[in-house]
Protein backbone atom coordinates (compact mmCIF):
# COMPACT_ATOMS: atom_id res chain seq x y z
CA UNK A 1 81.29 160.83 110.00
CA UNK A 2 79.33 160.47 107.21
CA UNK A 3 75.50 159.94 107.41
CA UNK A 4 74.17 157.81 104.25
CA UNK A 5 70.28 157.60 103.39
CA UNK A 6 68.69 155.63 100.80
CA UNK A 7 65.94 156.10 98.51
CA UNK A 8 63.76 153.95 95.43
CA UNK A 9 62.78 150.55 96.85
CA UNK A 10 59.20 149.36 96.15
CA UNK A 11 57.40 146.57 94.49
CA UNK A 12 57.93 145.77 91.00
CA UNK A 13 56.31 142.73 88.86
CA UNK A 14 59.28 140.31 87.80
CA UNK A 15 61.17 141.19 84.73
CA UNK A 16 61.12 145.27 85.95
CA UNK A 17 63.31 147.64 87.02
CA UNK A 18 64.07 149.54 90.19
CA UNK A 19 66.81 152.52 90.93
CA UNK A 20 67.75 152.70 94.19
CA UNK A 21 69.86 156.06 95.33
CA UNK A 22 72.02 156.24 98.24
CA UNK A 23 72.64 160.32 99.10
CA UNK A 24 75.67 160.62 101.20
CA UNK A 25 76.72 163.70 103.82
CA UNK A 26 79.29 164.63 105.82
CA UNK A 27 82.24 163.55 103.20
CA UNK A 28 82.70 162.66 99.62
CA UNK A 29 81.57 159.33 98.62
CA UNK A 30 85.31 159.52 96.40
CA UNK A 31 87.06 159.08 99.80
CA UNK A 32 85.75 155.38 100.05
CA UNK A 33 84.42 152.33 98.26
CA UNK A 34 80.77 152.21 98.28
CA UNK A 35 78.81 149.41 99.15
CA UNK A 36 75.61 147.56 98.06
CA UNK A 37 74.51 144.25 100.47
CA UNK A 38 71.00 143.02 100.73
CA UNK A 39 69.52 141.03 103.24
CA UNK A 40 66.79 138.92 102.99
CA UNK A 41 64.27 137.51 106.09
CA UNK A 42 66.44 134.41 107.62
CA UNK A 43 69.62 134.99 105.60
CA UNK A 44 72.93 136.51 106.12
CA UNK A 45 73.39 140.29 104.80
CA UNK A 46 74.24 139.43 100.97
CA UNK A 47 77.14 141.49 99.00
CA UNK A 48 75.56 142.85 95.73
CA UNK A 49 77.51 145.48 94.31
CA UNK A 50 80.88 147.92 95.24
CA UNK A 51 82.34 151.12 93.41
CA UNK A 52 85.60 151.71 94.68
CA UNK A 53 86.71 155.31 95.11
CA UNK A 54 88.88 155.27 91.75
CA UNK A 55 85.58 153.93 90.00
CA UNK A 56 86.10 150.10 89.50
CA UNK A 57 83.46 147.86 89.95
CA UNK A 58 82.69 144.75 91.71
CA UNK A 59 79.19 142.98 91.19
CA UNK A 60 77.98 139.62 93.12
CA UNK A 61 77.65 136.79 91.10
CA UNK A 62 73.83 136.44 91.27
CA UNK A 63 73.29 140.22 90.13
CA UNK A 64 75.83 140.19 87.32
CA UNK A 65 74.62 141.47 84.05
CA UNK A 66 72.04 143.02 85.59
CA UNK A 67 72.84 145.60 87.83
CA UNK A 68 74.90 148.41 87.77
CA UNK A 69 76.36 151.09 90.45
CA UNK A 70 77.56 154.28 89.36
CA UNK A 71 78.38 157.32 91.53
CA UNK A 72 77.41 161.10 90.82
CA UNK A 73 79.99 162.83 92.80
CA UNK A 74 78.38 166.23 91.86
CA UNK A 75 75.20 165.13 93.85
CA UNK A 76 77.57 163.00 96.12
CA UNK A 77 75.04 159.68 95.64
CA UNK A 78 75.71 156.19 94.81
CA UNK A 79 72.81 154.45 92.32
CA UNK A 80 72.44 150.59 91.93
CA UNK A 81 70.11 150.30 89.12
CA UNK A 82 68.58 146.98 89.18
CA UNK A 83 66.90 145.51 85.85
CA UNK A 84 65.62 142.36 85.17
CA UNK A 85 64.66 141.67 88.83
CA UNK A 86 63.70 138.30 89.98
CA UNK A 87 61.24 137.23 92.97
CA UNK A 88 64.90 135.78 94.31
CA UNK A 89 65.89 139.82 94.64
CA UNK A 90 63.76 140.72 97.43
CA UNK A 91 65.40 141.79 100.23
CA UNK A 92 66.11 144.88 102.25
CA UNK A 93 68.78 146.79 100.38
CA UNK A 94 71.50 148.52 101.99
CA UNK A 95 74.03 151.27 101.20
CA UNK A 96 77.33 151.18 102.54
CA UNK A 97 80.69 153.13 103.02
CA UNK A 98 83.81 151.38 103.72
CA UNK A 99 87.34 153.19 103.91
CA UNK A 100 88.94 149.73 104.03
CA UNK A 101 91.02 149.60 100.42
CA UNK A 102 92.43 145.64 101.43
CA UNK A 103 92.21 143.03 98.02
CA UNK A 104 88.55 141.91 97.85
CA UNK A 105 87.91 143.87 101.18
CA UNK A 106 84.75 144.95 99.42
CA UNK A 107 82.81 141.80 99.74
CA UNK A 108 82.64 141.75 104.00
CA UNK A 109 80.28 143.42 105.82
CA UNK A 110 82.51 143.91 108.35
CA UNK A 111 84.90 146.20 106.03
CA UNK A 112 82.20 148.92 105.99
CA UNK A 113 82.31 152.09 108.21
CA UNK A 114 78.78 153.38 107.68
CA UNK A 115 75.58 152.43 106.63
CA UNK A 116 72.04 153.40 105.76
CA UNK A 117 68.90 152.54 107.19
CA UNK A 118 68.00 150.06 104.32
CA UNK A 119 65.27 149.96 101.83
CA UNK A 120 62.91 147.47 100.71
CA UNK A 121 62.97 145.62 97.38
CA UNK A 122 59.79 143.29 96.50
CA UNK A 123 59.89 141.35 93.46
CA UNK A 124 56.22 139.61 92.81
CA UNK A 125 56.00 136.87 90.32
C-alpha cells in the first residue's frame, strides 16, 4: 500500500509560480512511475506530468516548457513545479502512483495504483 498526500496548491495571479509536493508512505516512490493529472470542473481528469522510476520524464503537451517533476527519494516526494501558469491551469491537481511500466502506460488514469486526495490550483487573470 502506499498512502500519497499532497501539498502547495493556492491562488496565484497569471504569469506565477506554484510548487506542488506529493509526500509518499508505505514504499519508495523509485518502485513506480509517478503521476501528475489535473482535473478541472466538467472535464475529464487531464495527464500533466510522469517520472518514471528510472527518472525519465513525460510532460503533457499543454504544460510543456513549463513544468517540471522531479523526485527527492531521500524525502520520498514527488514535486511538479509549475511556472508560468495560465487561468487555463486551474484545476484540482492530483498525485499519482502507478506500478504499470507498459509503453506510454503513463498517460491513463486507469494505469495508476494510488492516488492522493488532490489539491487545488487557481490561476486569476
Amino acid at each position: 500500500q502506499v498512502q500519497l498526500v499532497e501539498s502547495g496548491g493556492g491562488l496565484v495571479q497569471a504569469g506565477g509560480s506554484l510548487r506542488l509536493s506529493c509526500a509518499a508512505s508505505g514504499r519508495t516512490f523509485t518502485s513506480y512511475t509517478s503521476g501528475w493529472f489535473r482535473q478541472a470542473p466538467g472535464k475529464e481528469r487531464e495527464f500533466v506530468a510522469a517520472m518514471r522510476s528510472a527518472g525519465t520524464r513525460y510532460y503533457g503537451d499543454p504544460v510543456k516548457g513549463r513544468f517540471i517533476i522531479w523526485r527527492d527519494n531521500a524525502k520520498n516526494t514527488v514535486y511538479l513545479q509549475m511556472n508560468s501558469l495560465q487561468p487555463e491551469d486551474t484545476a484540482v491537481y492530483y498525485c499519482a502512483a502507478s506500478s504499470y511500466s507498459g509503453y506510454g502506460s503513463y498517460v491513463h488514469p486507469g494505469k495508476y495504483d494510488y492516488w492522493g486526495q488532490g489539491t487545488q490550483v487557481t490561476v486569476s487573470s
